[in-house]
N, C-alpha and C. Protein backbone atom coordinates (compact mmCIF):
# COMPACT_ATOMS: atom_id res chain seq x y z
N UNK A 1 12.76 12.77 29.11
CA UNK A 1 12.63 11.45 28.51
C UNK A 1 11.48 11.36 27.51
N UNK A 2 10.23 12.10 27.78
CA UNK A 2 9.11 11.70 26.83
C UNK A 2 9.40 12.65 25.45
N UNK A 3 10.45 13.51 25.56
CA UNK A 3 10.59 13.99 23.92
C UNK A 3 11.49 13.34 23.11
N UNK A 4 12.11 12.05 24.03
CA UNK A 4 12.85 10.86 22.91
C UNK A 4 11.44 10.58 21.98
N UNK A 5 10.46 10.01 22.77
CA UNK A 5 9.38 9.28 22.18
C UNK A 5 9.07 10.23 20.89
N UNK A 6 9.05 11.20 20.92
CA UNK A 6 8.38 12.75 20.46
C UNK A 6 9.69 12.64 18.91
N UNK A 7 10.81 12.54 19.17
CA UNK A 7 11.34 12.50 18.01
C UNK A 7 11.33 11.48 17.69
N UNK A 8 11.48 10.01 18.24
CA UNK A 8 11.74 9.05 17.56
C UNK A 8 10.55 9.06 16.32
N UNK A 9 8.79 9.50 16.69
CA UNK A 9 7.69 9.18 16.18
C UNK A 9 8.25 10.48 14.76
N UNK A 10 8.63 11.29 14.81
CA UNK A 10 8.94 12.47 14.01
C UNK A 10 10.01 11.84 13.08
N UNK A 11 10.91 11.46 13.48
CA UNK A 11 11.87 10.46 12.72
C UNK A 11 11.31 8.99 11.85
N UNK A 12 10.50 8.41 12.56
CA UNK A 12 10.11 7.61 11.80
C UNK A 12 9.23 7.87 10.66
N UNK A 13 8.19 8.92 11.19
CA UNK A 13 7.08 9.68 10.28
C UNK A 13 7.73 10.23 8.77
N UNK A 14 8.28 10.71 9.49
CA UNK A 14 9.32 11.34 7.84
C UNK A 14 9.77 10.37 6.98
N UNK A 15 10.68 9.64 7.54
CA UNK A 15 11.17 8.16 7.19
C UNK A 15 10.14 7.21 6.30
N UNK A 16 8.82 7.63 6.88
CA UNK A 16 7.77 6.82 6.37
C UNK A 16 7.58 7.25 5.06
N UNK A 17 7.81 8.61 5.37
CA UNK A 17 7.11 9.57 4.00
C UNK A 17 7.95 9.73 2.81
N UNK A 18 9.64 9.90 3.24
CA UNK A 18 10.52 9.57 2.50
C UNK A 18 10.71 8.67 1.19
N UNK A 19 10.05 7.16 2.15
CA UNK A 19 10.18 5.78 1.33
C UNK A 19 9.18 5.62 1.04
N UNK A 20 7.76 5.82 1.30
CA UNK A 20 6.86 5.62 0.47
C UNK A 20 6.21 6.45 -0.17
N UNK A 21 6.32 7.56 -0.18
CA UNK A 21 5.97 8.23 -1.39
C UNK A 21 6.35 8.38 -2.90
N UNK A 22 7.47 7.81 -2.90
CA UNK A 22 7.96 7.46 -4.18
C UNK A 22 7.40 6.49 -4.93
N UNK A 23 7.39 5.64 -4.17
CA UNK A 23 7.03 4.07 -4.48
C UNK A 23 5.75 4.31 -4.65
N UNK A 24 4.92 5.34 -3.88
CA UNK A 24 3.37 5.26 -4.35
C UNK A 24 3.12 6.26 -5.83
N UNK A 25 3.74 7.27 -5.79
CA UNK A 25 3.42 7.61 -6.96
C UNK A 25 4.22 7.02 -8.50
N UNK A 26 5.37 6.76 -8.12
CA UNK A 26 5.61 5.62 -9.40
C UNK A 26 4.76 4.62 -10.02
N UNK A 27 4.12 3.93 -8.90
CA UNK A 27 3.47 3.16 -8.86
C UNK A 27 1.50 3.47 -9.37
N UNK A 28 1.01 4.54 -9.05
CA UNK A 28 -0.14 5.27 -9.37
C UNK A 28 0.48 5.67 -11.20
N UNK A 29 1.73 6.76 -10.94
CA UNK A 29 1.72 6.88 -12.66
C UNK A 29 1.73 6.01 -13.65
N UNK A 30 2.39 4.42 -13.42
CA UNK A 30 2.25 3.72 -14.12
C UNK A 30 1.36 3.03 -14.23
N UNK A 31 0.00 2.79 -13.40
CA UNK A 31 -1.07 2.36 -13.48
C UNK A 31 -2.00 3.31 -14.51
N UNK A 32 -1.77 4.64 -14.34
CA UNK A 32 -2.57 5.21 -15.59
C UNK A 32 -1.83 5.17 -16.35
N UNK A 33 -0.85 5.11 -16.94
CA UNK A 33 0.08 4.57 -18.36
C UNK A 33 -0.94 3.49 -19.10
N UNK A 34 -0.93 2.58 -18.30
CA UNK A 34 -1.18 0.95 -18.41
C UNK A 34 -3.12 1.26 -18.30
N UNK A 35 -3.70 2.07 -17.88
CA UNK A 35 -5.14 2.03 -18.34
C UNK A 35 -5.24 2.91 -19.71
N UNK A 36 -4.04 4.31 -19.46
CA UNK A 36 -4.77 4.66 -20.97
C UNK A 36 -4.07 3.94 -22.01
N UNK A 37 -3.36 2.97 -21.86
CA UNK A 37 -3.08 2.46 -22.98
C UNK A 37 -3.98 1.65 -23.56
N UNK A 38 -4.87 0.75 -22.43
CA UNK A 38 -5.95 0.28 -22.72
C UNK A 38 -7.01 0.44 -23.77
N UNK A 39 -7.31 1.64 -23.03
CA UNK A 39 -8.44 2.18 -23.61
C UNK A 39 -8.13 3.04 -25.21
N UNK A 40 -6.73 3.46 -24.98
CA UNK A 40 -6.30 3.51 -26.46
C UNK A 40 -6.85 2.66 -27.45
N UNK A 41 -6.28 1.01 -27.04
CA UNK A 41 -5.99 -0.19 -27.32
C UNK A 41 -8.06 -0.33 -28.16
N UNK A 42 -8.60 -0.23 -27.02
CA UNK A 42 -10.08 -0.48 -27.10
C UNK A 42 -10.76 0.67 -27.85
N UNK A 43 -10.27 1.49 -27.65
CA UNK A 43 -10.55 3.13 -28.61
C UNK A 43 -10.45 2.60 -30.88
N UNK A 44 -9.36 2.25 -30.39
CA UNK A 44 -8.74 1.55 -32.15
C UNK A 44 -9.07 0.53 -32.39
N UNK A 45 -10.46 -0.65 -31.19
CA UNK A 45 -10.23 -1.65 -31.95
C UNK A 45 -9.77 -2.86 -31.71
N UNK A 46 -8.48 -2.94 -30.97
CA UNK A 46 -7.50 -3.57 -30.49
C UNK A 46 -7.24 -4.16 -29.25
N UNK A 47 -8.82 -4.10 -28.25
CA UNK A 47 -8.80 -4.17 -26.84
C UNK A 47 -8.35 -5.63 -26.94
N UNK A 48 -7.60 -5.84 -25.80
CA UNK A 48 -7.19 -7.29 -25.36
C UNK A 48 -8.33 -8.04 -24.75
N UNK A 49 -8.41 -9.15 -25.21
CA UNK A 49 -9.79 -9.72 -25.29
C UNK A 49 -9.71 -10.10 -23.41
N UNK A 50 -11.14 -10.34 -22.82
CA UNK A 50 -11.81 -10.20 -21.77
C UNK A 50 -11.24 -11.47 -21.04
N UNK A 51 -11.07 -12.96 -21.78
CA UNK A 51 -10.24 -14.07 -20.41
C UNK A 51 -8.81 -13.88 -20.62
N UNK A 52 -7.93 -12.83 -21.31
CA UNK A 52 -6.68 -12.98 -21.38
C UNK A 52 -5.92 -11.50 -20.25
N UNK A 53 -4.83 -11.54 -20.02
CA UNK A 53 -4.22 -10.68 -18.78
C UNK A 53 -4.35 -9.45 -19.08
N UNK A 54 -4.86 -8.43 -17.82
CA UNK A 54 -5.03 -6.93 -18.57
C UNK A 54 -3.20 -6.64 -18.57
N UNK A 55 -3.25 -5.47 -19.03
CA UNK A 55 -1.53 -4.57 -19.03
C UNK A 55 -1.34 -4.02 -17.80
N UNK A 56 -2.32 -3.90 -16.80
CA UNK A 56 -1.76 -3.20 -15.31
C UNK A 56 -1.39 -4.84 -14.63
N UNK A 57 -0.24 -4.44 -13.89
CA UNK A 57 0.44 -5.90 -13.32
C UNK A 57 0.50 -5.51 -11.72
N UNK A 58 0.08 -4.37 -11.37
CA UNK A 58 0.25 -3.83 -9.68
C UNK A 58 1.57 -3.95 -9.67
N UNK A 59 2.03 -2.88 -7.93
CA UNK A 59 3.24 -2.66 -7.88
C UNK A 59 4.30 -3.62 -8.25
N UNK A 60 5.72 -3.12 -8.10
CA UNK A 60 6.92 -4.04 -8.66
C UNK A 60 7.38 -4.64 -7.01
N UNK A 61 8.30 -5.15 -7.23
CA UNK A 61 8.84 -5.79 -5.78
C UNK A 61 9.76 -4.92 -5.47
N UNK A 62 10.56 -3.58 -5.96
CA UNK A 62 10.99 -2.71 -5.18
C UNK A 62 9.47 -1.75 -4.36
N UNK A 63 8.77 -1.51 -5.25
CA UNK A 63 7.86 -0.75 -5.04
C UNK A 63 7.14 -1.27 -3.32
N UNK A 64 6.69 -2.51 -4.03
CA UNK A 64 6.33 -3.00 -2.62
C UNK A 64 7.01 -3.59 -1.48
N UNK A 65 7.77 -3.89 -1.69
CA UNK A 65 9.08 -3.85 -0.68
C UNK A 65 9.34 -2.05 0.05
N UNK A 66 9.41 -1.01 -0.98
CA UNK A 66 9.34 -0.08 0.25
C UNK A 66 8.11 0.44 0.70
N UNK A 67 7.03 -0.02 -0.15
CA UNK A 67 5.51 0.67 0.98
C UNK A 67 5.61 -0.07 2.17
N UNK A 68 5.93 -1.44 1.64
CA UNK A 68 5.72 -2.02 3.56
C UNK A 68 6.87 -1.75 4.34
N UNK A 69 7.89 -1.65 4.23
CA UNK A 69 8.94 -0.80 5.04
C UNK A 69 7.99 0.52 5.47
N UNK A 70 7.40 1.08 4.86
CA UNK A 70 6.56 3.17 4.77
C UNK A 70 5.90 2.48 5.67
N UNK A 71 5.04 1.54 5.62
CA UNK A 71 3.93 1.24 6.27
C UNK A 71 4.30 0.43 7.86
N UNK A 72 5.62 0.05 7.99
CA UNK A 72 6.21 -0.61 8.99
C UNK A 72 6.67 1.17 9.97
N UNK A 73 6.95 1.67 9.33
CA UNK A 73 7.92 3.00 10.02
C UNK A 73 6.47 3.54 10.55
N UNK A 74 5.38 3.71 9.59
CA UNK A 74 4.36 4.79 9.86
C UNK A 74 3.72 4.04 11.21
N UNK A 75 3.70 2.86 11.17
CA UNK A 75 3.13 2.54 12.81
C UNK A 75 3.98 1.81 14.08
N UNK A 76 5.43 2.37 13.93
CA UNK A 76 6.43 2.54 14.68
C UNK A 76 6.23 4.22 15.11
N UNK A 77 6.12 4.84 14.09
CA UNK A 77 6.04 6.40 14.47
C UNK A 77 4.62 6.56 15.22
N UNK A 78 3.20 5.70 15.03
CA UNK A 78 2.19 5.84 16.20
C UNK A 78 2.22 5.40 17.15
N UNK A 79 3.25 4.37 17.33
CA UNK A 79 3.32 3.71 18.27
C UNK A 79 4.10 4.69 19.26
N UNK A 80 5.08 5.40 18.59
CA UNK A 80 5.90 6.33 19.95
C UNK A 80 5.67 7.12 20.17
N UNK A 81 4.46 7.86 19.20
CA UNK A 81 3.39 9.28 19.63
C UNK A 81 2.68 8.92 20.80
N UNK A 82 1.84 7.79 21.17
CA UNK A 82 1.17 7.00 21.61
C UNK A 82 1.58 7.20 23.17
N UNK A 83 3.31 6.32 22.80
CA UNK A 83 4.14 6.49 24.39
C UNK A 83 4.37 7.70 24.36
N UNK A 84 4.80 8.61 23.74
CA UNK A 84 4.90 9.77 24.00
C UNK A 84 4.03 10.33 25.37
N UNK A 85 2.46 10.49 24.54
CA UNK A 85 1.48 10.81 25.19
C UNK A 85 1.16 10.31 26.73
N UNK A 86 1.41 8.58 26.31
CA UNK A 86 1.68 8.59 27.60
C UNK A 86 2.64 8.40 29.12
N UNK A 87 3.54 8.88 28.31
CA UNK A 87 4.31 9.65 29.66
C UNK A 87 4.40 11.09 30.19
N UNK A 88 3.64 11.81 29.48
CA UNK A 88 3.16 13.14 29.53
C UNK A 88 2.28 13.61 30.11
């Protein structure tokens, strides 16, 4: 019985890693897109002035929609390492 716990946490872990790793590095590459464009921007001259919106907007709503799913699985998967352990 305690190596259900043992895969379920292995199943979810992956699962975790599956769905949010995408979403995090999509999300990281387009944040440096959106700074060096900036500094392009400010390099030529052209910086967008200081009370108006920068060009990084943080993740999208797929994006963050699946980290917190990643982040829902990743402590479902500690949670059954946890029981795992203790029924062992």
């Amino acid at each position: 019985m305690p190596w259900l716990f043992l895969l379920g946490a292995i199943a979810c872990g992956a699962a975790a890693y599956r769905i949010g790793w995408p979403a995090w590095t999509s999300f990281r590459q387009r944040e440096a897109r959106d700074l060096n464009a900036e500094r392009y921007l400010a390099w030529r001259g052209r910086a967008v002035s200081p009370g108006s919106a920068s060009l990084r907007e943080g993740p999208t709503n797929v994006e963050r929609r699946a980290l917190v799913l990643a982040a829902i699985l990743a402590v479902a998967s500690v949670a059954l390492l946890v029981g795992f352990f203790a029924t062992t």
